[in-house]
C-alpha atoms as a PDB file:
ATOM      1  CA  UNK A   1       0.000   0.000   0.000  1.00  0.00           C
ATOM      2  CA  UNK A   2       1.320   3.387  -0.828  1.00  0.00           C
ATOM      3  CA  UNK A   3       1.671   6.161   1.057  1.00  0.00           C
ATOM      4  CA  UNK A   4      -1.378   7.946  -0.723  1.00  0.00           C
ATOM      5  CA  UNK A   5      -3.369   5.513   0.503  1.00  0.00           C
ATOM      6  CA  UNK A   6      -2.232   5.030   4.104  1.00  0.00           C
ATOM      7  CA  UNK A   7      -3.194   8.971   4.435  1.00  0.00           C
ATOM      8  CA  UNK A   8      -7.049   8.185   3.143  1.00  0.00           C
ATOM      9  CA  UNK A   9      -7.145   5.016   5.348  1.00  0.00           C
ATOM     10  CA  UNK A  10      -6.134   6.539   8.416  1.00  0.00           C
ATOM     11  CA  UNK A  11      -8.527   9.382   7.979  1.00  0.00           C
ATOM     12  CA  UNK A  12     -11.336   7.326   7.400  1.00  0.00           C
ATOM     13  CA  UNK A  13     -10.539   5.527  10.832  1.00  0.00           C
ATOM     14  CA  UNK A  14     -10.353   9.268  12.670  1.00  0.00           C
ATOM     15  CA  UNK A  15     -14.092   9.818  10.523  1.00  0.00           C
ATOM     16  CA  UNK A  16     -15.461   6.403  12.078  1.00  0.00           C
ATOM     17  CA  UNK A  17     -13.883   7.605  16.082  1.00  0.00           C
ATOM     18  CA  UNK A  18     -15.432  10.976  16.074  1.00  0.00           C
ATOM     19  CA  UNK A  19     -18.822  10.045  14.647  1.00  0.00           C
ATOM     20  CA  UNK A  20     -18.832   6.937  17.113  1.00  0.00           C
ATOM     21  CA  UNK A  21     -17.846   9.536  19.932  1.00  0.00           C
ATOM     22  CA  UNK A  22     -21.230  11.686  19.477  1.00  0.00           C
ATOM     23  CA  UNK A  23     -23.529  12.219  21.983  1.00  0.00           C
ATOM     24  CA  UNK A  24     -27.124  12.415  19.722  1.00  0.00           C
ATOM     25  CA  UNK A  25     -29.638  14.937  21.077  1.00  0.00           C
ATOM     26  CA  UNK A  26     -32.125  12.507  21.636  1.00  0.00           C
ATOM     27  CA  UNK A  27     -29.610  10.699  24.064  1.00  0.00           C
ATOM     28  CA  UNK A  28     -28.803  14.209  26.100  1.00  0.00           C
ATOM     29  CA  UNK A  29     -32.344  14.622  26.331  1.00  0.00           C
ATOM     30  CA  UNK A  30     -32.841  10.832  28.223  1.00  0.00           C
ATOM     31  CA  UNK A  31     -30.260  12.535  30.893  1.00  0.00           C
ATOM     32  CA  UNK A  32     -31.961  12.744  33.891  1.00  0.00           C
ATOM     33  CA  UNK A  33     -32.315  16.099  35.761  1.00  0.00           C
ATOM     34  CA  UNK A  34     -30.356  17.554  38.871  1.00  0.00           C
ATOM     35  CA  UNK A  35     -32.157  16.256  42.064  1.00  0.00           C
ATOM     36  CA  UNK A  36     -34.647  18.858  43.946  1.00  0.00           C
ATOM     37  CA  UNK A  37     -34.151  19.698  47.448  1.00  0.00           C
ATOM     38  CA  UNK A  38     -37.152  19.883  49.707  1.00  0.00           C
ATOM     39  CA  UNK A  39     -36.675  22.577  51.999  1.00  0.00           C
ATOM     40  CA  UNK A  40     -40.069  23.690  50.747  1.00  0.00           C
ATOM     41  CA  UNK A  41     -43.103  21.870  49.594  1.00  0.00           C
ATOM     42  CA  UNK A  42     -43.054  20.423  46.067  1.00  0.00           C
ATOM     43  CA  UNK A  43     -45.821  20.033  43.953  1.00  0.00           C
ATOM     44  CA  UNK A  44     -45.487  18.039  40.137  1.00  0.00           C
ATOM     45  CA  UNK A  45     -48.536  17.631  37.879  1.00  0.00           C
ATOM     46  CA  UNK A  46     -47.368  15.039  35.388  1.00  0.00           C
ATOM     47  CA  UNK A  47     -48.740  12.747  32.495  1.00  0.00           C
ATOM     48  CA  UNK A  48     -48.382   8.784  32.531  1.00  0.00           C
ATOM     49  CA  UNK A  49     -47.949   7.448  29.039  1.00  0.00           C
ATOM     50  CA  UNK A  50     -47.491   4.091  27.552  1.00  0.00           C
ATOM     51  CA  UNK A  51     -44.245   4.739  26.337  1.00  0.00           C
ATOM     52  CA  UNK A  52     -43.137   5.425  29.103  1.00  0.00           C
ATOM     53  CA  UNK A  53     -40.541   3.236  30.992  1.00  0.00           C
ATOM     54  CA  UNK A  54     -41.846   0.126  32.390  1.00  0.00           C
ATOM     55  CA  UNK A  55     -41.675  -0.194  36.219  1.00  0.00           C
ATOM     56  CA  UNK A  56     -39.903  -3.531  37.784  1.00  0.00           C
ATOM     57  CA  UNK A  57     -42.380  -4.206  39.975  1.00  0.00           C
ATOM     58  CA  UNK A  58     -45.703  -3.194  38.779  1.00  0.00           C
ATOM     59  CA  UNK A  59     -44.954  -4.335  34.593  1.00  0.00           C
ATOM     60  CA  UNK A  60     -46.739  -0.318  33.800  1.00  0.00           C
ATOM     61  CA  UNK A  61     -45.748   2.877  32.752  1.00  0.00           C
ATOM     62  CA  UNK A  62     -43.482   5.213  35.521  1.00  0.00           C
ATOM     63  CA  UNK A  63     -41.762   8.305  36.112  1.00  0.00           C
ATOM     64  CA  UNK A  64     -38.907   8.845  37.931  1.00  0.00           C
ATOM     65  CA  UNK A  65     -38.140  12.089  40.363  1.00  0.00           C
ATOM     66  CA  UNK A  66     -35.024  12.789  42.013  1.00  0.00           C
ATOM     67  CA  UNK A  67     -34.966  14.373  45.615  1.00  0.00           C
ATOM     68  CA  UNK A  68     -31.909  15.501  47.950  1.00  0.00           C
ATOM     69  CA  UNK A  69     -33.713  14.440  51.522  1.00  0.00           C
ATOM     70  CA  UNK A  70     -31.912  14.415  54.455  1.00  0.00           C
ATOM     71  CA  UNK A  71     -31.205  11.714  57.132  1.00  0.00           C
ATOM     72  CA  UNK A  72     -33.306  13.019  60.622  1.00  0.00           C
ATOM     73  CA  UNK A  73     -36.106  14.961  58.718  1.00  0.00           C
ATOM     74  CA  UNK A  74     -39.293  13.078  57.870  1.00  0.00           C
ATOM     75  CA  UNK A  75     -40.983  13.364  54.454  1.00  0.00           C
ATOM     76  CA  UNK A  76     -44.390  12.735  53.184  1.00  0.00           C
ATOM     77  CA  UNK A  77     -45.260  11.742  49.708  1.00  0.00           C
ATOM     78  CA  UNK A  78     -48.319  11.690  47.692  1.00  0.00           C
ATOM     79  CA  UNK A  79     -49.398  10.597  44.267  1.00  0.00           C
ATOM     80  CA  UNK A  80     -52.659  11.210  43.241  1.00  0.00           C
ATOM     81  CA  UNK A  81     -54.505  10.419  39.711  1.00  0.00           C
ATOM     82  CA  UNK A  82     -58.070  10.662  38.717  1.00  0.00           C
ATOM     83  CA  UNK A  83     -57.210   8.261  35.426  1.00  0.00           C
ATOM     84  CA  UNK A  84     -55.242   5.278  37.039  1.00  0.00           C
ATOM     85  CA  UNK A  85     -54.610   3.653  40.448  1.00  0.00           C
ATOM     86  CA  UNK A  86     -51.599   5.216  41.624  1.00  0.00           C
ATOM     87  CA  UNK A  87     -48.645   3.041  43.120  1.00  0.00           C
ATOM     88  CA  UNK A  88     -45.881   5.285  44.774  1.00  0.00           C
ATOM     89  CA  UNK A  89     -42.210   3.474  45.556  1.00  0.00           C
ATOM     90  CA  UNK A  90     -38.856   5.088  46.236  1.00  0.00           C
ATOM     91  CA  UNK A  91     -35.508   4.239  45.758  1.00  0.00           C
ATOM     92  CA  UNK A  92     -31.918   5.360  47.240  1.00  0.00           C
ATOM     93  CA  UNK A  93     -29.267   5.754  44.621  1.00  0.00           C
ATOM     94  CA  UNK A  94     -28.231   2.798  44.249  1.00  0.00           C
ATOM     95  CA  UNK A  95     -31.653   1.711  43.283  1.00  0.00           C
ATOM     96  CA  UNK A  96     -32.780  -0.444  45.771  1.00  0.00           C
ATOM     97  CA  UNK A  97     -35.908  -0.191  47.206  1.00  0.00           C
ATOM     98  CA  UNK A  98     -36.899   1.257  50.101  1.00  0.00           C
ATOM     99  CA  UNK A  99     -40.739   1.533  50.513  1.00  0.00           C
ATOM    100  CA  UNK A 100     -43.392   1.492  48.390  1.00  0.00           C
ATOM    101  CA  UNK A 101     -47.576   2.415  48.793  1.00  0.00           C
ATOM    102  CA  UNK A 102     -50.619   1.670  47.075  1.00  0.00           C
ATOM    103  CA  UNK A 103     -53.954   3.209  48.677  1.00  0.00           C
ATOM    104  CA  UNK A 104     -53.029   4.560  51.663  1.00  0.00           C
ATOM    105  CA  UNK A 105     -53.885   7.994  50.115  1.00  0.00           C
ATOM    106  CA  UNK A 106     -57.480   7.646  50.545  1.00  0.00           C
ATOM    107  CA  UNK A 107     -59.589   5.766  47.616  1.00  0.00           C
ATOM    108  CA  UNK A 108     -57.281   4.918  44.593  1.00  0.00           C
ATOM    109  CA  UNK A 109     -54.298   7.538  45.462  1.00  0.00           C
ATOM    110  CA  UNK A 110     -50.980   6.772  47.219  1.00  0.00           C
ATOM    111  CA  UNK A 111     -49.295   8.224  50.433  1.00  0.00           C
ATOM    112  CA  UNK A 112     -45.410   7.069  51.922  1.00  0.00           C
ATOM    113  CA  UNK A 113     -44.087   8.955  54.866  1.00  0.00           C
ATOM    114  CA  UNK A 114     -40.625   8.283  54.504  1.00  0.00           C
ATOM    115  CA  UNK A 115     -38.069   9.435  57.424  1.00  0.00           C
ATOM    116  CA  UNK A 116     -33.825   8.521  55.325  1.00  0.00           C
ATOM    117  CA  UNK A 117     -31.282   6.979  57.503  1.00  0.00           C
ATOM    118  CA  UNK A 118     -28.726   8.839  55.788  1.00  0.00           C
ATOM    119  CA  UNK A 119     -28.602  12.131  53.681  1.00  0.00           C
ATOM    120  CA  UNK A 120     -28.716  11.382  50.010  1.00  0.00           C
ATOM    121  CA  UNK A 121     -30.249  11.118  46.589  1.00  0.00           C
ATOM    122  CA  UNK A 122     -33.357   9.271  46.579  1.00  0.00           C
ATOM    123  CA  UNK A 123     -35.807   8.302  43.618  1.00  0.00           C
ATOM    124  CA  UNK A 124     -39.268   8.594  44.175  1.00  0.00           C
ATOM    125  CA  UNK A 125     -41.206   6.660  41.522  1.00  0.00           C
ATOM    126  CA  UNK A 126     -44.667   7.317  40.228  1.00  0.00           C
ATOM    127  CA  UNK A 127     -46.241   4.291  39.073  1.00  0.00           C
ATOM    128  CA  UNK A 128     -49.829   3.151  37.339  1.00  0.00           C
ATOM    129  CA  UNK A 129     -51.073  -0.093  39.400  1.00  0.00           C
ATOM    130  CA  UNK A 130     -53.733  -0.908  36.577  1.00  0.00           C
ATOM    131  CA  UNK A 131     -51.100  -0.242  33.974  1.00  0.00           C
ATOM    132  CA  UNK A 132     -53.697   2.789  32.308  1.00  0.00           C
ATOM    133  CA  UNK A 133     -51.543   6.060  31.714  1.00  0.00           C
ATOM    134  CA  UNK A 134     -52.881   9.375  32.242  1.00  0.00           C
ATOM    135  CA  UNK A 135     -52.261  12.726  34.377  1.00  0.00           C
ATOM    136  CA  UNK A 136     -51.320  12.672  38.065  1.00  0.00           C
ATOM    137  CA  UNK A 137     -49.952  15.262  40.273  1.00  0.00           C
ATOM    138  CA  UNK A 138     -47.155  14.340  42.762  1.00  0.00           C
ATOM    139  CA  UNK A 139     -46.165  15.937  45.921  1.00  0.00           C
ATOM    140  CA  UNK A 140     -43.697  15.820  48.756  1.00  0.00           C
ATOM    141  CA  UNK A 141     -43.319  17.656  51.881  1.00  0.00           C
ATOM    142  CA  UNK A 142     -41.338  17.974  55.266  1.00  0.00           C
ATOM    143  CA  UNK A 143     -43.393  16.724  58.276  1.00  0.00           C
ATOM    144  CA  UNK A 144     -42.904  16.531  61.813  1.00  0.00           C
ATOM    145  CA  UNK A 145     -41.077  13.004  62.686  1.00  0.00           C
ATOM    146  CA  UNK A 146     -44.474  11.120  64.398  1.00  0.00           C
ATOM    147  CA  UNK A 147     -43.050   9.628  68.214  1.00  0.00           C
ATOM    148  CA  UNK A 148     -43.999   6.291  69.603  1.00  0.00           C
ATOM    149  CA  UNK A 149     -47.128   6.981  72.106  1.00  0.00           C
ATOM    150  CA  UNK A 150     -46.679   4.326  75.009  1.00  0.00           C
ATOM    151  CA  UNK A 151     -49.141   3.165  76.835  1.00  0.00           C
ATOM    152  CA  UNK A 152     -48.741   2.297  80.680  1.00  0.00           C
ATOM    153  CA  UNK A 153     -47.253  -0.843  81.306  1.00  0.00           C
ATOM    154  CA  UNK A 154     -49.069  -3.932  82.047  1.00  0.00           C
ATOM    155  CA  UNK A 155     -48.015  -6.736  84.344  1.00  0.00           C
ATOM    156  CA  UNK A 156     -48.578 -10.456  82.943  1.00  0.00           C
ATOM    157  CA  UNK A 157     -50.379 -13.255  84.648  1.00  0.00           C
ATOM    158  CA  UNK A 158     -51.624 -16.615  84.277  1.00  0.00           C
ATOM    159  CA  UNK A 159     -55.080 -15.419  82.468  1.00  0.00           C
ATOM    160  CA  UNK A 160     -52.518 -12.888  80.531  1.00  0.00           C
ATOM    161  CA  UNK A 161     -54.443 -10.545  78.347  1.00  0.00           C
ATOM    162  CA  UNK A 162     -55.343  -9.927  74.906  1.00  0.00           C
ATOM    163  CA  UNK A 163     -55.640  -6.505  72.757  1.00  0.00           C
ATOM    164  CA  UNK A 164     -56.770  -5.486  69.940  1.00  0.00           C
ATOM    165  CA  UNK A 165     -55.951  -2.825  67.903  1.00  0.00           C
ATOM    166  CA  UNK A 166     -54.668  -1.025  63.961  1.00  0.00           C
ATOM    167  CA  UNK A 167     -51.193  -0.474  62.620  1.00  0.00           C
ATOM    168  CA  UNK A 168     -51.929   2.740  60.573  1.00  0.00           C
ATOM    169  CA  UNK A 169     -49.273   4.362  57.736  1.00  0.00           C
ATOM    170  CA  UNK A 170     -49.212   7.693  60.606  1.00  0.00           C
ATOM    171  CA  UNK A 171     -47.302   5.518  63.532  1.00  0.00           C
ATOM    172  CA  UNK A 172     -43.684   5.879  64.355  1.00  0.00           C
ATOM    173  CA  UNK A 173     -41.753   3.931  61.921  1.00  0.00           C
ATOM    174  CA  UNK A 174     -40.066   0.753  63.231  1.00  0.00           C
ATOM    175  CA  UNK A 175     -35.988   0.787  63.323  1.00  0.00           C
ATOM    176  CA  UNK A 176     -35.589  -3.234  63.388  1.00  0.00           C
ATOM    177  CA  UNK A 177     -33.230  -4.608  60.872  1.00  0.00           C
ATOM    178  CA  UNK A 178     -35.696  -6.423  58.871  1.00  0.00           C
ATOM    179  CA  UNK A 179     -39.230  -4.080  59.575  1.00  0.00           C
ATOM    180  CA  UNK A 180     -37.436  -0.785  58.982  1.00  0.00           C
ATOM    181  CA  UNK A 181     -40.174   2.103  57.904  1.00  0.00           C
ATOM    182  CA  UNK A 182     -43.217  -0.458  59.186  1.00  0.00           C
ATOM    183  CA  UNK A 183     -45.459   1.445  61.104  1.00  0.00           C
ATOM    184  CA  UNK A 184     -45.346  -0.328  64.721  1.00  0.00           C
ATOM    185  CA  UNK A 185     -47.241  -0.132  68.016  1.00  0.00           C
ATOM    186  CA  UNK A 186     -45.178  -0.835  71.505  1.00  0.00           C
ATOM    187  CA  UNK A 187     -46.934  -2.338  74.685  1.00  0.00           C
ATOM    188  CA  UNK A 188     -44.803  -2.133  77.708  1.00  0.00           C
ATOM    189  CA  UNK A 189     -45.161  -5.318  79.845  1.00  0.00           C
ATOM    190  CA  UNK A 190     -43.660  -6.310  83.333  1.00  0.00           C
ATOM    191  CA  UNK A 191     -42.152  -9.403  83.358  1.00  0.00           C
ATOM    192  CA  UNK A 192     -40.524 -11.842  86.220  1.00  0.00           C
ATOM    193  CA  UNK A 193     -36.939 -13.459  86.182  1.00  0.00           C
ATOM    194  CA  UNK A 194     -37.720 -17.302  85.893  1.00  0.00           C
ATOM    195  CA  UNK A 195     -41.124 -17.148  84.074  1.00  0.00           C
ATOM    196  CA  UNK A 196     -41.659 -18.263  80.722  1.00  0.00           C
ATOM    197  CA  UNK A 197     -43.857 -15.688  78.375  1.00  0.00           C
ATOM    198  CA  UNK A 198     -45.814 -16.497  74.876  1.00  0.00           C
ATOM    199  CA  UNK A 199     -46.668 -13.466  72.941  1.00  0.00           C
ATOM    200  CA  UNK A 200     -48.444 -13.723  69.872  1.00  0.00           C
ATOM    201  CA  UNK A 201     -49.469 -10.977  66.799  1.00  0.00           C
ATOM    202  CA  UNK A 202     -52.314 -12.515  64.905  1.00  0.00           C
ATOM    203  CA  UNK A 203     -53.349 -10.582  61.942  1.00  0.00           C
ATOM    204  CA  UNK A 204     -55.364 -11.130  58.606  1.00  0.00           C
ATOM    205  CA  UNK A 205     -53.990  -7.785  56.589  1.00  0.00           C
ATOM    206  CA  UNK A 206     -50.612  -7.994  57.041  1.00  0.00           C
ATOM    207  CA  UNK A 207     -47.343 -10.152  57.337  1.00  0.00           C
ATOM    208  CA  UNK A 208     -47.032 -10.037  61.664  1.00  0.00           C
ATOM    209  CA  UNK A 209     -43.639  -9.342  63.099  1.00  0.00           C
ATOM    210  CA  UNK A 210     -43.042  -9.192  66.645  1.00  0.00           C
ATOM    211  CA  UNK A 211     -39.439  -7.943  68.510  1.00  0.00           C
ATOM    212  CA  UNK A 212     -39.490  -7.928  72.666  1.00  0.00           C
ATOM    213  CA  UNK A 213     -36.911  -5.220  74.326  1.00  0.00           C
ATOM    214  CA  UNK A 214     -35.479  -5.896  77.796  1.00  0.00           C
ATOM    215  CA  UNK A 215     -35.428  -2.919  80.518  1.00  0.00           C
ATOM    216  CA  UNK A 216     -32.308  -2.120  79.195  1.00  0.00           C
ATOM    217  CA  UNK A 217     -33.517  -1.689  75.492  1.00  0.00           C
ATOM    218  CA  UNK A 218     -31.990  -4.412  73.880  1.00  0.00           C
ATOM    219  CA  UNK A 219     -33.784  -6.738  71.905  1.00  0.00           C
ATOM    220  CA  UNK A 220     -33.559 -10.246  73.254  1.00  0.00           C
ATOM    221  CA  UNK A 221     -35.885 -12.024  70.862  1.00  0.00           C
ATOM    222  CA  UNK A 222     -38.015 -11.730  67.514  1.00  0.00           C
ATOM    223  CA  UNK A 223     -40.266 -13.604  65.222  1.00  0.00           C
ATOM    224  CA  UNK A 224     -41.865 -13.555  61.767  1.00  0.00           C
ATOM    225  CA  UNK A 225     -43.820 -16.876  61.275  1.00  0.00           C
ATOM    226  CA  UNK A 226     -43.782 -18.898  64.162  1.00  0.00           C
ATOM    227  CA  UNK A 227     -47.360 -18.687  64.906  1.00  0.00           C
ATOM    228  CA  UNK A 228     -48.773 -19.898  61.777  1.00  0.00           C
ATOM    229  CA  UNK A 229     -49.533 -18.346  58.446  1.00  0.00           C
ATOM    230  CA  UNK A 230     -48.131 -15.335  58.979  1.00  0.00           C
ATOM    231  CA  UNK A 231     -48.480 -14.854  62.250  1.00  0.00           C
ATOM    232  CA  UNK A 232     -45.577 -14.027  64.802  1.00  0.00           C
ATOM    233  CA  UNK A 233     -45.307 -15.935  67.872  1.00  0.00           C
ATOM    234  CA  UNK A 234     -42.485 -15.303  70.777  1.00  0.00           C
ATOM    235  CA  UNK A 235     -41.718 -17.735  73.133  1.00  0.00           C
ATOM    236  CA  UNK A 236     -39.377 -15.986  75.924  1.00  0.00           C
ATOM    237  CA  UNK A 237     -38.479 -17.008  79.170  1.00  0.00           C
ATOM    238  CA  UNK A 238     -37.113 -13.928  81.398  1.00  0.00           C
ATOM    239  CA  UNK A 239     -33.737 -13.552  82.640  1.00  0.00           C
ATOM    240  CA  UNK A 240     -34.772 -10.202  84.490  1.00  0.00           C
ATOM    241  CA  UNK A 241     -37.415  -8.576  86.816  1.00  0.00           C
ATOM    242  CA  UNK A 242     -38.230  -5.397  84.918  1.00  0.00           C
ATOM    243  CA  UNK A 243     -40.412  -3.682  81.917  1.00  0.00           C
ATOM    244  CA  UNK A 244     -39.771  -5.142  78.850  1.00  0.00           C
ATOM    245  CA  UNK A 245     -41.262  -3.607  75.722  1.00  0.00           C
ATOM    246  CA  UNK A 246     -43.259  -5.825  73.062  1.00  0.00           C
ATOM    247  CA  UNK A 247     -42.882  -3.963  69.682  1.00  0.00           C
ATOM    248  CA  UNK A 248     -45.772  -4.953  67.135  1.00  0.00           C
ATOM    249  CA  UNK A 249     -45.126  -3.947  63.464  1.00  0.00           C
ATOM    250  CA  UNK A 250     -44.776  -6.148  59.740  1.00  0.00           C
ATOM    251  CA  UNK A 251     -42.471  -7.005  57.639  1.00  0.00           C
ATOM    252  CA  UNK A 252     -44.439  -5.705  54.381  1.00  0.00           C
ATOM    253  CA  UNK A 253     -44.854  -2.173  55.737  1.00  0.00           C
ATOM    254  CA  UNK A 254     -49.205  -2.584  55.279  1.00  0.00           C
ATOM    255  CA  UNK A 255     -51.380  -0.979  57.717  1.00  0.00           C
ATOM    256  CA  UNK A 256     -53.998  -3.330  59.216  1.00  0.00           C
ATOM    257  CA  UNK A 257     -56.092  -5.081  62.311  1.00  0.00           C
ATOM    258  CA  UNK A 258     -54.171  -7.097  64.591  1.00  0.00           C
ATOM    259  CA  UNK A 259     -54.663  -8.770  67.711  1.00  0.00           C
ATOM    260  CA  UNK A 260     -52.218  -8.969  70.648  1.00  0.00           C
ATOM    261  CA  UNK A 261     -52.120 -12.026  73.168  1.00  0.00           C
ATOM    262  CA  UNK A 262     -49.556 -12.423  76.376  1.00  0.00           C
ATOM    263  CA  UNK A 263     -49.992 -15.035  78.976  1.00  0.00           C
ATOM    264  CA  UNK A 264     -47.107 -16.563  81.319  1.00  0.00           C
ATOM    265  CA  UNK A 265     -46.884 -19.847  81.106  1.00  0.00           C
END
């Protein structure tokens, strides 16, 4: 090959790098924008379509906002639509899920109060449960972090007792390692070194999940399914005189009945 020819070659191969090396417009424009901050309320009215991206876990259309929140500060989160059932979930950066809400809105519309354990980026997703598309209007606030009301403790007998009661998406938000951001109830209950305890959460709405804290605040015992179905039973026999706390929450962050039942054995 001559030299005339090694001089077209080569810029043919510098032709091929730069036009392989462009960015097209339509690819800027898929870019996603800088995340909001929240200091003050936001408010995004919006339009589901069927091209739209597909979300993971409800197979429909989805949008996806961006939003610097910060760990300590509590955040709530609606998505309403008057064309679709609305489906709200939200993401940290890394895209892993971190809660997710269907109705709790009222009628078809979607609420999550979401409190981050760490300041970051987080994506909040707007989803169509029925798969239709149409308009919606998404919002997100601060809010006042909601504190665990306790009740007065109650000692434990041979009859034992039973309660009933709601887990509701406005509780305090449970910190255990595998319930954390399900709303949760607590029941202080005074308990005698030698005894041996059942405690049982029995529920038909959600997936039951019980943790019992010492005096001292440490958990000493847990359960998901031991009570059948998906019902948590805790079998616990006490090392201390003292009040323990019995925290009642799920594991699939639902709000729902429940009943409570504690007898010594």
């Amino acid at each position: 090959m001559n030299a005339k020819w090694l001089v077209v070659v080569a810029m043919a191969a510098v032709a091929v790098i730069s036009v392989s090396g462009l960015v097209s417009p339509l690819e800027a424009g898929k870019e996603k924008p800088e995340a909001q901050g929240v200091e003050k309320p936001v408010a995004i009215d919006g339009v589901l379509r069927e091209s739209d991206p597909m979300d993971k876990k409800t197979n429909g259309p989805c949008k996806t906002f961006s939003f610097k929140l910060q760990k300590g500060k509590s955040y709530v989160i609606d998505l309403s639509s008057d064309d679709f059932d609305s489906f709200l979930r939200i993401e940290n950066a890394a895209g892993k899920e971190l809660a997710w809400d269907d109705d709790s809105g009222g009628g078809l519309n979607s609420r999550l109060r979401f409190e981050p354990t760490q300041d970051g980026t987080y994506n909040v997703i707007a989803c169509s449960y029925d798969l239709k598309p149409g308009k919606f209007k998404l919002q997100i606030r601060q809010a006042e972090p909601v504190k665990d009301v306790i009740p007065a403790a109650r000692a434990v007998g041979k009859d034992g007792f039973i309660l009933q009661g709601k887990l509701t998406k406005d509780l305090a938000l449970d910190e255990g390692r595998f319930t954390k951001g399900s709303p949760r109830l607590i029941q202080p209950v005074t308990m005698k070194a030698g005894k041996s305890y059942t405690i049982d959460l029995i529920s038909d709405d959600f997936d039951a999940f019980l943790r019992l804290l010492n005096p001292d605040g440490k958990q000493v015992a847990f359960d998901d399914d031991s009570g059948g179905e998906l019902n948590a039973r805790i079998v616990y026999r006490c090392e201390q005189d003292g009040e323990f706390r019995i925290v009642m929450t799920n594991l699939d962050r639902r709000a729902g009945a429940f009943m409570l039942k504690v007898r010594e054995e």
